[in-house]
C-alpha atoms as a PDB file:
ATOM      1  CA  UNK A   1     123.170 -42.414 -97.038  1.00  0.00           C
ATOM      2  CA  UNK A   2     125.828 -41.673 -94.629  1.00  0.00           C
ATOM      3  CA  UNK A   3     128.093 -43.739 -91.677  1.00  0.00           C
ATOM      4  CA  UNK A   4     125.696 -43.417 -88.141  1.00  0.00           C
ATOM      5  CA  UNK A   5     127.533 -41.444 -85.654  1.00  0.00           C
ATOM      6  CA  UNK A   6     125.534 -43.162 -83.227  1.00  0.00           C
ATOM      7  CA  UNK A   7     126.387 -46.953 -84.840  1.00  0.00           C
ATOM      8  CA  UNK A   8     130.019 -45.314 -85.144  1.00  0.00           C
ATOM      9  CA  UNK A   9     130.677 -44.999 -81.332  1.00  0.00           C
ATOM     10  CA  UNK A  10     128.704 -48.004 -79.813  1.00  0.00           C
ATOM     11  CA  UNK A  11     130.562 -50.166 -82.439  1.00  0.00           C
ATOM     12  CA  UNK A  12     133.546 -48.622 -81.506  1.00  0.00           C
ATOM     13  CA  UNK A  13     133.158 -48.948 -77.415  1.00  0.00           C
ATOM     14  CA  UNK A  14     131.746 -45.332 -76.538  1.00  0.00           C
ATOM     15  CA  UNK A  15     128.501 -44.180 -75.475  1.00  0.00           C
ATOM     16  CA  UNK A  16     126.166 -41.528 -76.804  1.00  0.00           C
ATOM     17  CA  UNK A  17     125.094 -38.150 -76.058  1.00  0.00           C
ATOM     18  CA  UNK A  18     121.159 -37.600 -76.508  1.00  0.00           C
ATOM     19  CA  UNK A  19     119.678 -33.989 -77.266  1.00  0.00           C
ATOM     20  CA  UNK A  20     115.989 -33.675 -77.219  1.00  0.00           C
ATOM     21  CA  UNK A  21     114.472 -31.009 -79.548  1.00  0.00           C
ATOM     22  CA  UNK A  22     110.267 -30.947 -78.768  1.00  0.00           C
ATOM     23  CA  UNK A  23     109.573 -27.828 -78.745  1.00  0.00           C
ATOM     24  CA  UNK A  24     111.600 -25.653 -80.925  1.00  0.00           C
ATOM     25  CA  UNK A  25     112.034 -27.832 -83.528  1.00  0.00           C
ATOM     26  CA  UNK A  26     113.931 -25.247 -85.906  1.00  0.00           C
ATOM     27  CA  UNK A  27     117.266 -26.537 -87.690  1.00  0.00           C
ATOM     28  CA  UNK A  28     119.126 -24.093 -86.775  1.00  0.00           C
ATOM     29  CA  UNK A  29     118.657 -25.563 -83.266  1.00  0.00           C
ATOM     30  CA  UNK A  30     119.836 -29.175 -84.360  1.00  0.00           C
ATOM     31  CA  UNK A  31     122.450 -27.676 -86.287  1.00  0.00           C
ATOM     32  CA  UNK A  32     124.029 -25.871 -83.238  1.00  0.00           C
ATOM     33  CA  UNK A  33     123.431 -29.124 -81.299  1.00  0.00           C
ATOM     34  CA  UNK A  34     125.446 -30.894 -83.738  1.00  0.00           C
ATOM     35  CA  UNK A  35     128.313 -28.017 -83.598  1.00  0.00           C
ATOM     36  CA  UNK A  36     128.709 -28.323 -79.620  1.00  0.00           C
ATOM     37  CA  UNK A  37     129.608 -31.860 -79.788  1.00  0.00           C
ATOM     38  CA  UNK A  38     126.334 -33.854 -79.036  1.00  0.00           C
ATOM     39  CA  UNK A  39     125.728 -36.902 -80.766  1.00  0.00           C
ATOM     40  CA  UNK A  40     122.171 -37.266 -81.941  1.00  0.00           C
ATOM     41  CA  UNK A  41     119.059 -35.232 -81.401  1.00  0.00           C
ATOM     42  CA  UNK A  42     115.807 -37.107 -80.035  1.00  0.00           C
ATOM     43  CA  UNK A  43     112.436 -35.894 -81.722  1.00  0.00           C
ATOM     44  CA  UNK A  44     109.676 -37.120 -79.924  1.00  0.00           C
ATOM     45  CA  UNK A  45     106.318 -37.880 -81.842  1.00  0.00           C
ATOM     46  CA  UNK A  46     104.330 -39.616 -79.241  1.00  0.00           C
ATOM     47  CA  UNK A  47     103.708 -36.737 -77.288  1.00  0.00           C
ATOM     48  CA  UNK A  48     104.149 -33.680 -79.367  1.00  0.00           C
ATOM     49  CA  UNK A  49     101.750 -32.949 -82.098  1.00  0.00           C
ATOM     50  CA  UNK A  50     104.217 -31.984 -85.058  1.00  0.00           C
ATOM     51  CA  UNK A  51     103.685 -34.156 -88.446  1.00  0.00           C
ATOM     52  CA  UNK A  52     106.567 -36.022 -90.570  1.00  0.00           C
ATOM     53  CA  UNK A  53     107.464 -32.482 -92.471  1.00  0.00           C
ATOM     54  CA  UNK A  54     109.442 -31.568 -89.263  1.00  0.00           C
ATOM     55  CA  UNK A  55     111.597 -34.522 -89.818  1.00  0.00           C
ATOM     56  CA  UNK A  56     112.618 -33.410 -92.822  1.00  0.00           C
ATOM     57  CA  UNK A  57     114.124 -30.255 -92.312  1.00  0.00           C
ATOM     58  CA  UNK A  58     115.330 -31.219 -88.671  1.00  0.00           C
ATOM     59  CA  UNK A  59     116.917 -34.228 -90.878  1.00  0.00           C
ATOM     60  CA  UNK A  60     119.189 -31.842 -93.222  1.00  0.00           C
ATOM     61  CA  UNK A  61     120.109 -29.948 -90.246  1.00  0.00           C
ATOM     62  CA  UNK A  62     121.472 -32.666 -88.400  1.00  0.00           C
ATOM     63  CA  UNK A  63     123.532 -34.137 -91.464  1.00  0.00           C
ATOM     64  CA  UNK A  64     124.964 -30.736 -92.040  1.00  0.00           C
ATOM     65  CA  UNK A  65     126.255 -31.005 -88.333  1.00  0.00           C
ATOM     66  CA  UNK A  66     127.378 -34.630 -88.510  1.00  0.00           C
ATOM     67  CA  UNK A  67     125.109 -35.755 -85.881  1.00  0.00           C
ATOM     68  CA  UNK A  68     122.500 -38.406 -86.263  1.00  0.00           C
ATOM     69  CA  UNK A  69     118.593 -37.917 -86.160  1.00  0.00           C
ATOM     70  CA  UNK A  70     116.279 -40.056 -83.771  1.00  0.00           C
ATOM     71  CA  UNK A  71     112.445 -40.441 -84.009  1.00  0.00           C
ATOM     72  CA  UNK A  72     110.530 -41.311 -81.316  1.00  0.00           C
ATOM     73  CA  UNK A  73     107.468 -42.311 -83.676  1.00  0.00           C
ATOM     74  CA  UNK A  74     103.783 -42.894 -83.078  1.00  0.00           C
ATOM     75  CA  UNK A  75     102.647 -46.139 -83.017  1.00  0.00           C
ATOM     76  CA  UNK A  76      99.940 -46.680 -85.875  1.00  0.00           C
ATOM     77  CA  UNK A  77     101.632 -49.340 -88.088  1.00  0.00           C
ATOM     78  CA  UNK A  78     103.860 -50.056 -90.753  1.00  0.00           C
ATOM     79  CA  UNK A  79     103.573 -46.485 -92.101  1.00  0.00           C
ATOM     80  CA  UNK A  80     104.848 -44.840 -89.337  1.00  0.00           C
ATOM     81  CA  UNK A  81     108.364 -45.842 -89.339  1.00  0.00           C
ATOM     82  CA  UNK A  82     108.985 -46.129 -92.983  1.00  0.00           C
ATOM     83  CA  UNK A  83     107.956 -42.493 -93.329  1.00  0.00           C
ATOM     84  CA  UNK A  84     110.062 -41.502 -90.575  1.00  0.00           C
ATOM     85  CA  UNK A  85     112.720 -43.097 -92.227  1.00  0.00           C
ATOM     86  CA  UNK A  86     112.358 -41.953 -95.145  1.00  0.00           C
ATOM     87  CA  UNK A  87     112.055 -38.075 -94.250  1.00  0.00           C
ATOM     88  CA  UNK A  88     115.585 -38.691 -92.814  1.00  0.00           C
ATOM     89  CA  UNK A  89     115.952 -40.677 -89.454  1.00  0.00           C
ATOM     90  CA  UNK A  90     119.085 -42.437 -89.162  1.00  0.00           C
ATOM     91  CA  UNK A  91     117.350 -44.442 -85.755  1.00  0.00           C
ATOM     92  CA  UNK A  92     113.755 -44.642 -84.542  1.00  0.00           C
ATOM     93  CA  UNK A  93     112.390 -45.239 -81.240  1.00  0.00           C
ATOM     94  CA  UNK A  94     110.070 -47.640 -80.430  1.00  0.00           C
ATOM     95  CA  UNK A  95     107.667 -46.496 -77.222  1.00  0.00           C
ATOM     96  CA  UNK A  96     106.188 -49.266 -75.412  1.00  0.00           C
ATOM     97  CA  UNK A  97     107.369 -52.392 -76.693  1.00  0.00           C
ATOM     98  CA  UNK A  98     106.028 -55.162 -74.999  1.00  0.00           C
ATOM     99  CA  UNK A  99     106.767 -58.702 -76.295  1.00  0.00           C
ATOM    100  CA  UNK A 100     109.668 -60.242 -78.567  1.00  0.00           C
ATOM    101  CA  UNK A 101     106.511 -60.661 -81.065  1.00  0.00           C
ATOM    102  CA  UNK A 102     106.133 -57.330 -81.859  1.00  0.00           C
ATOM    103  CA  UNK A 103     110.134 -56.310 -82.027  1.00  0.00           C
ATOM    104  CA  UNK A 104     110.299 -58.251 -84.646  1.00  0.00           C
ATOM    105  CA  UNK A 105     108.004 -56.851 -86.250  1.00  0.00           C
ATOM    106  CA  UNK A 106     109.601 -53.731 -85.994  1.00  0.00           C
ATOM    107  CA  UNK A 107     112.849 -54.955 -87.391  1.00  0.00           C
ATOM    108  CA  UNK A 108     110.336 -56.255 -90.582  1.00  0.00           C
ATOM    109  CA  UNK A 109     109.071 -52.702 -91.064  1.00  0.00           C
ATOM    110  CA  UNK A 110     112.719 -51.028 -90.680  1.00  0.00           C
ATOM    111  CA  UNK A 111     114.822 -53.646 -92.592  1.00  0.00           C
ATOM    112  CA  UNK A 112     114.832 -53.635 -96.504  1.00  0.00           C
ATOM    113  CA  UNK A 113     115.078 -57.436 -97.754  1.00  0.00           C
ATOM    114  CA  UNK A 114     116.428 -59.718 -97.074  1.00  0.00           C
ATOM    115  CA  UNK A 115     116.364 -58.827 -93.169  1.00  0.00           C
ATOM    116  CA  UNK A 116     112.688 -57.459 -93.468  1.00  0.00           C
ATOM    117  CA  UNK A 117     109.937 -56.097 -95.646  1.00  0.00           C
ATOM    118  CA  UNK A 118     110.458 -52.345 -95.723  1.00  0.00           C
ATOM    119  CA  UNK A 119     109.424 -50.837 -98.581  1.00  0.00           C
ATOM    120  CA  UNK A 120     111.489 -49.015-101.397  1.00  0.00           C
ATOM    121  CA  UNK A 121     111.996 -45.275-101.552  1.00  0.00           C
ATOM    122  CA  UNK A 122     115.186 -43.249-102.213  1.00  0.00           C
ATOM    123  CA  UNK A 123     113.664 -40.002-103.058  1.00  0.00           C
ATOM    124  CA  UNK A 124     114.468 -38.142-100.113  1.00  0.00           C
ATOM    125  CA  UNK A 125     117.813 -37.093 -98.090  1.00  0.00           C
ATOM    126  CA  UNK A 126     117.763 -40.480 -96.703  1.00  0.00           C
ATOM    127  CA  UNK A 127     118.371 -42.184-100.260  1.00  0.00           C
ATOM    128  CA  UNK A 128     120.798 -38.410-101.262  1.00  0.00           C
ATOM    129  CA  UNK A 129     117.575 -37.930-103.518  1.00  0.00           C
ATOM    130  CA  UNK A 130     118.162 -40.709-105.651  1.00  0.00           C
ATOM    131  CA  UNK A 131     121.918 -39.927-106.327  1.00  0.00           C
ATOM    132  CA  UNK A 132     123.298 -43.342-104.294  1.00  0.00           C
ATOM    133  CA  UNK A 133     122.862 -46.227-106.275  1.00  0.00           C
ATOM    134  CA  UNK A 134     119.402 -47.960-104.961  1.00  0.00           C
ATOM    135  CA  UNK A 135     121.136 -51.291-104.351  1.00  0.00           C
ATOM    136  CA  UNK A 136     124.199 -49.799-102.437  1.00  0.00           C
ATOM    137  CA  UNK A 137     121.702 -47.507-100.413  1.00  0.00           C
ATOM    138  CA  UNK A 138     119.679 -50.596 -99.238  1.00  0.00           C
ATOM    139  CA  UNK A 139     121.982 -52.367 -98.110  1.00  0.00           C
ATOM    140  CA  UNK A 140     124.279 -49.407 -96.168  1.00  0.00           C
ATOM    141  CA  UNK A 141     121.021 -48.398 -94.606  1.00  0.00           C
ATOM    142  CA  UNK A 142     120.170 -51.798 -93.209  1.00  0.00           C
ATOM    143  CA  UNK A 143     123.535 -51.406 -91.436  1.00  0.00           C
ATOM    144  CA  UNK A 144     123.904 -48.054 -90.724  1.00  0.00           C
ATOM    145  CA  UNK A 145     119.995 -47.609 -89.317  1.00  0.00           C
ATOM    146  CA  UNK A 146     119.160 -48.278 -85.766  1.00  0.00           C
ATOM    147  CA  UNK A 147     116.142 -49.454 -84.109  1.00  0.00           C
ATOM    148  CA  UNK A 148     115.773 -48.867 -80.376  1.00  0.00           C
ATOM    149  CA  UNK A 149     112.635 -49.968 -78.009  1.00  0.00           C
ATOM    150  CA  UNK A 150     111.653 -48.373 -75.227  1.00  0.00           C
ATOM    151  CA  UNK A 151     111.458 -51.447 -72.015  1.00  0.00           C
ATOM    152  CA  UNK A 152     108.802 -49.180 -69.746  1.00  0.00           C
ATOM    153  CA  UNK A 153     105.950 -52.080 -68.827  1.00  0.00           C
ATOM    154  CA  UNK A 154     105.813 -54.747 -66.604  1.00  0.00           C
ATOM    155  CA  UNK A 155     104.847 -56.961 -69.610  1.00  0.00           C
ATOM    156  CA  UNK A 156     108.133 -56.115 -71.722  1.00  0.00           C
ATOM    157  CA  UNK A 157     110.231 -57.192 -68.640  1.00  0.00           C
ATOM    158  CA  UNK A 158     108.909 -60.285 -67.721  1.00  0.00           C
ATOM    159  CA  UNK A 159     110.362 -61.146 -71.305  1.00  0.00           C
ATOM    160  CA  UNK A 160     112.721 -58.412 -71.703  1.00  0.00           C
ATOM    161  CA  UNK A 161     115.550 -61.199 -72.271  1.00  0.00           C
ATOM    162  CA  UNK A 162     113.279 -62.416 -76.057  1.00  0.00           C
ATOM    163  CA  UNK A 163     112.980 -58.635 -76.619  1.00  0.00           C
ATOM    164  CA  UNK A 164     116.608 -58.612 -76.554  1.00  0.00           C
ATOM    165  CA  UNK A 165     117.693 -61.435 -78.306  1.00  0.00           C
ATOM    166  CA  UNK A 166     115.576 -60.360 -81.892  1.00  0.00           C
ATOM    167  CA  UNK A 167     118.124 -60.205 -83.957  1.00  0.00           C
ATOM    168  CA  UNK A 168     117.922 -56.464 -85.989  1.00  0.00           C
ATOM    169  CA  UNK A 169     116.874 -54.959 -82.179  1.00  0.00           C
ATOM    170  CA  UNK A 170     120.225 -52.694 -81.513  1.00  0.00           C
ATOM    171  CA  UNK A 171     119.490 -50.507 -77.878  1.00  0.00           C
ATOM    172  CA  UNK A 172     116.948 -51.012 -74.975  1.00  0.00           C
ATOM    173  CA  UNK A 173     115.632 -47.935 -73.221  1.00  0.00           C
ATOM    174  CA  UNK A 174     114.477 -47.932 -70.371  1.00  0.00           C
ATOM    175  CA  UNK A 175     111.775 -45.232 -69.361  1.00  0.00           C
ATOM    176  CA  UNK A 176     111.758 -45.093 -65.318  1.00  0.00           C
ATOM    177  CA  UNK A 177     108.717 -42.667 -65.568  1.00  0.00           C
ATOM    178  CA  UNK A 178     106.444 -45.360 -67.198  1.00  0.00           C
ATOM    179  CA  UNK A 179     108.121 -48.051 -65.881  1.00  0.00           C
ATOM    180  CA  UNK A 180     107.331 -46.534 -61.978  1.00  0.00           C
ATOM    181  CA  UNK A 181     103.385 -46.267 -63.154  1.00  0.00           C
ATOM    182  CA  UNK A 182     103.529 -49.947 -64.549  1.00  0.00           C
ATOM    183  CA  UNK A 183     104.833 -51.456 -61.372  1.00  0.00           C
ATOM    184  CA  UNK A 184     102.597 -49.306 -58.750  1.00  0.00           C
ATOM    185  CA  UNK A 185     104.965 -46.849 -57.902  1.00  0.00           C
ATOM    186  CA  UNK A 186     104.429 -43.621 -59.368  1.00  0.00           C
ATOM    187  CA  UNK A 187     107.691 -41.360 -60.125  1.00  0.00           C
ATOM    188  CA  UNK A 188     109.441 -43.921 -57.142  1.00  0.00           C
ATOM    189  CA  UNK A 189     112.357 -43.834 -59.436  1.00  0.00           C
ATOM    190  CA  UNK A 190     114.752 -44.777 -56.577  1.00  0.00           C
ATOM    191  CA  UNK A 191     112.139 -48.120 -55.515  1.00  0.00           C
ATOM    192  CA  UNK A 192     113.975 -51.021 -55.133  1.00  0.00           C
ATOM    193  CA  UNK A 193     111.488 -52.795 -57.470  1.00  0.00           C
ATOM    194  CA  UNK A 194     112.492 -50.690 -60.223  1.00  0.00           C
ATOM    195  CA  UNK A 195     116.172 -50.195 -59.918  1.00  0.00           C
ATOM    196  CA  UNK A 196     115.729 -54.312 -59.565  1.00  0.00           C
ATOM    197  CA  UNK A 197     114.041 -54.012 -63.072  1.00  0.00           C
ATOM    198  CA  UNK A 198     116.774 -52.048 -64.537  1.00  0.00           C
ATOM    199  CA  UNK A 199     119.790 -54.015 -63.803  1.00  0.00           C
ATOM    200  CA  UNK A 200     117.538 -57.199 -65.671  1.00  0.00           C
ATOM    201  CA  UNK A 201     117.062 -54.782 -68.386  1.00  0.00           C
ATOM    202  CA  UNK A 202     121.079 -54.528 -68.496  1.00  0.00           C
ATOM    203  CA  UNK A 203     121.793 -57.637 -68.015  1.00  0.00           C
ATOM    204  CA  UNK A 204     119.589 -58.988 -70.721  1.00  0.00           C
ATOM    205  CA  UNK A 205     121.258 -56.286 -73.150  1.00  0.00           C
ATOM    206  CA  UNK A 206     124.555 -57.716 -72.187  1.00  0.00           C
ATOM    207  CA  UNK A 207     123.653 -61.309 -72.916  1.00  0.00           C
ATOM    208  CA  UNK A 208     122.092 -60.613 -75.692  1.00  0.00           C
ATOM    209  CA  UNK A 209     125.353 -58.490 -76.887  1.00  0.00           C
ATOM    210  CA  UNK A 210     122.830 -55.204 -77.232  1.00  0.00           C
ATOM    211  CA  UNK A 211     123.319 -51.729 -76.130  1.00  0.00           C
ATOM    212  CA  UNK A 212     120.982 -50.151 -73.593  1.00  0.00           C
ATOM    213  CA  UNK A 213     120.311 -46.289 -72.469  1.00  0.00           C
ATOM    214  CA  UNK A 214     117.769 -44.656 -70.181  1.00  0.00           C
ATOM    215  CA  UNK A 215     116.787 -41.171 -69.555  1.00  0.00           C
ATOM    216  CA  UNK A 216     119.493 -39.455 -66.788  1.00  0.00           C
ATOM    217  CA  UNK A 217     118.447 -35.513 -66.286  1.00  0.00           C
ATOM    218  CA  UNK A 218     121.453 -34.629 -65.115  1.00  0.00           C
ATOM    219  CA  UNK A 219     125.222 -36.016 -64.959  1.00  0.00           C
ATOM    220  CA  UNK A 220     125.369 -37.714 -61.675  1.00  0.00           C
ATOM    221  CA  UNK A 221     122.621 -39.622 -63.425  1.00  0.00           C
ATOM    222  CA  UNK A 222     124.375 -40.147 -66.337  1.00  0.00           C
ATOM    223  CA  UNK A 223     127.627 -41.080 -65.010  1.00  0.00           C
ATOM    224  CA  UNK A 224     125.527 -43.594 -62.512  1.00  0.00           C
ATOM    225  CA  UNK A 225     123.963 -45.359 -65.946  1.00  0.00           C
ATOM    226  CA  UNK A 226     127.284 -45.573 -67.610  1.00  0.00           C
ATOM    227  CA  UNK A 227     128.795 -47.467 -64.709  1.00  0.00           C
ATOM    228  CA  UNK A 228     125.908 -49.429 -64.726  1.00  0.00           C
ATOM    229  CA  UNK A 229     126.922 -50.572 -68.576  1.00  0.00           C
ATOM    230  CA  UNK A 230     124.192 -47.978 -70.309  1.00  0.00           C
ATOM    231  CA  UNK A 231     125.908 -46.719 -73.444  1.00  0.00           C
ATOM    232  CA  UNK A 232     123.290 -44.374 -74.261  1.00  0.00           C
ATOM    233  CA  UNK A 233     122.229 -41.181 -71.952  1.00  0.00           C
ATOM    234  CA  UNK A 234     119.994 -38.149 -72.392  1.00  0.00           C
ATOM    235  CA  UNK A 235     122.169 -34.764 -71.745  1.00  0.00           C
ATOM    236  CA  UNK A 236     119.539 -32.107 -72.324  1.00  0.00           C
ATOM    237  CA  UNK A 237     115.914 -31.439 -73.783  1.00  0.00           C
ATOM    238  CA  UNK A 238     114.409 -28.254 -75.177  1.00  0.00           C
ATOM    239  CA  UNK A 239     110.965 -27.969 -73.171  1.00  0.00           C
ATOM    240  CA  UNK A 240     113.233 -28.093 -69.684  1.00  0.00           C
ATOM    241  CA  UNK A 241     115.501 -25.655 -70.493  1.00  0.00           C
ATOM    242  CA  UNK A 242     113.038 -23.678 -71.679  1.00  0.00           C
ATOM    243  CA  UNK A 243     111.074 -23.768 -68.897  1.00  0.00           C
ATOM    244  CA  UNK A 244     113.728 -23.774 -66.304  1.00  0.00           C
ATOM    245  CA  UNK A 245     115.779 -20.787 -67.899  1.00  0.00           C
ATOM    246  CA  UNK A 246     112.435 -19.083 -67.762  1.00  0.00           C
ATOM    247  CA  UNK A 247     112.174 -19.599 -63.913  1.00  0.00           C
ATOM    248  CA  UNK A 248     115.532 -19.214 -63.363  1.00  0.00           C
ATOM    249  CA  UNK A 249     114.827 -15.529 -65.118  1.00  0.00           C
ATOM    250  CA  UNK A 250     111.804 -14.987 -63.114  1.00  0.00           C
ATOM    251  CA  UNK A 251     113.715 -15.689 -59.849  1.00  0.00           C
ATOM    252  CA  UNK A 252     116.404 -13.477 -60.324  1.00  0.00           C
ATOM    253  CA  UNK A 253     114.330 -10.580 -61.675  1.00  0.00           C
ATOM    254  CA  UNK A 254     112.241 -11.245 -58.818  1.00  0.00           C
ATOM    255  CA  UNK A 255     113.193  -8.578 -56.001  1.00  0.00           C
ATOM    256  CA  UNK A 256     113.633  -5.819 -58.350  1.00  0.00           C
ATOM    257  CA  UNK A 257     111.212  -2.780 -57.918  1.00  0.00           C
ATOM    258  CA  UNK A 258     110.233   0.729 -58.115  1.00  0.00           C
ATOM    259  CA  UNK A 259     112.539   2.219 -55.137  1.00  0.00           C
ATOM    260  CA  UNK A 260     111.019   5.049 -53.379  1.00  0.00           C
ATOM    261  CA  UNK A 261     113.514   7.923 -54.458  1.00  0.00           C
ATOM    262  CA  UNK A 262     112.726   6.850 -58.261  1.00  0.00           C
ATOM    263  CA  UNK A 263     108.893   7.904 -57.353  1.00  0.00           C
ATOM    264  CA  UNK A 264     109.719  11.342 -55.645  1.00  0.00           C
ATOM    265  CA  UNK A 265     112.398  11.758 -59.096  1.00  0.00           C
ATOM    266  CA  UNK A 266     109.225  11.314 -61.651  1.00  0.00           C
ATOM    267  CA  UNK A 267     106.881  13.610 -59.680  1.00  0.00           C
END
């Protein structure tokens, strides 16, 4: 198993770049993700229906390009993250955390002994298929995996400072879309209520001496979260560009048409 980029620059005072691939979840993608200088590449599994086999070859991709892999996993036990983990993720995320109870049992599932209970497997590229020696492997990828939970209900805030202090918890996220629909305000992402619920979110990842992130769309975003003490910020995501090259395309193919003199030249 190999050094986290992502561990790498937090440890070392910098923030991280965030790529999410959703859509075209080819290698060659990651790879050329990894090449431009991005740090880690966000697969989401909550809302996209692609199984565990895309982690794996999204997984080789992104160690070919030095970058690290995150999983956004589904929710549906202690299965879940192990095989995430095990197909190649070098972080998950956790969606909807809501209580200091349940991160740790997160940290249980994602920690080999003696920090938790996860279960051992070296088969795959996240054990070099069994090359590493199992006892070295264990213990570099209890340091060099990270575990990030997603703050986004009313319930995780009201105790966001426990959530934070679990020891084995490494980033908060915040996610403003949820977060606006928990506290009554739908897509109010401005509302004082939940910028209010933000800077407690930072402030117990500063106490707690965590790292936080939230999603930013564009830089001014971005650049707003970093001064705000984030250390982790989404740059770009597959299923927007897509879809906003696409009407981008549309728009500026838009006016063409058949001129008159073309119709006279074809009779």
């Amino acid at each position: 198993m190999r050094e986290s980029r992502v561990l790498r620059k937090l440890r070392g005072g910098d923030f991280v770049r965030v790529v999410g691939i959703n859509r075209v979840t080819e290698p060659w993608l990651a790879e050329v993700v990894g090449r431009l200088g991005f740090d880690v590449v966000w697969l989401d599994m909550e809302h996209r229906a692609f199984g565990y086999e895309v982690i794996d070859r999204v997984a080789v991709a992104c160690r070919a390009a030095g970058i690290d892999l995150m999983v956004r996993i589904l929710k549906t036990g202690y299965s879940s993250p192990m095989r995430a983990l095990e197909c190649g993720a070098h972080g998950l995320m956790i969606p909807h955390c809501r209580s200091a109870e349940e991160a740790r049992q997160w940290v249980e599932w994602t920690r080999f002994p003696p920090l938790g209970r996860r279960g051992f497997d070296n088969a795959g590229v996240h054990g070099d298929y069994t090359l590493a020696d199992p006892v070295e492997f264990m213990a570099q990828s209890n340091t060099e995996t990270f575990l990030v939970l997603q703050i986004e209900d009313r319930e995780a805030v009201e105790c966001v400072e426990e959530i934070a202090a679990v020891p084995g918890v490494d980033l908060l996220f915040v996610g403003p879309a949820d977060l606006t629909l928990s506290y009554g305000v739908p897509m109010e992402f401005d509302h004082p209520e939940v910028q209010r619920v933000i800077d407690r979110v930072a402030r117990a990842a500063a106490r707690a001496g965590k790292w936080w992130g939230i999603v930013t769309e564009t830089p001014e975003a971005a650049q707003t979260a970093l001064d705000r003490g984030a250390r982790m910020v989404t740059c770009a995501n597959d299923h927007f560009l897509l879809v906003r090259g696409l009407q981008k395309a549309y728009h500026d193919f838009e006016q063409i048409a058949i001129r008159a003199e073309s119709k006279t030249a074809q009779r």
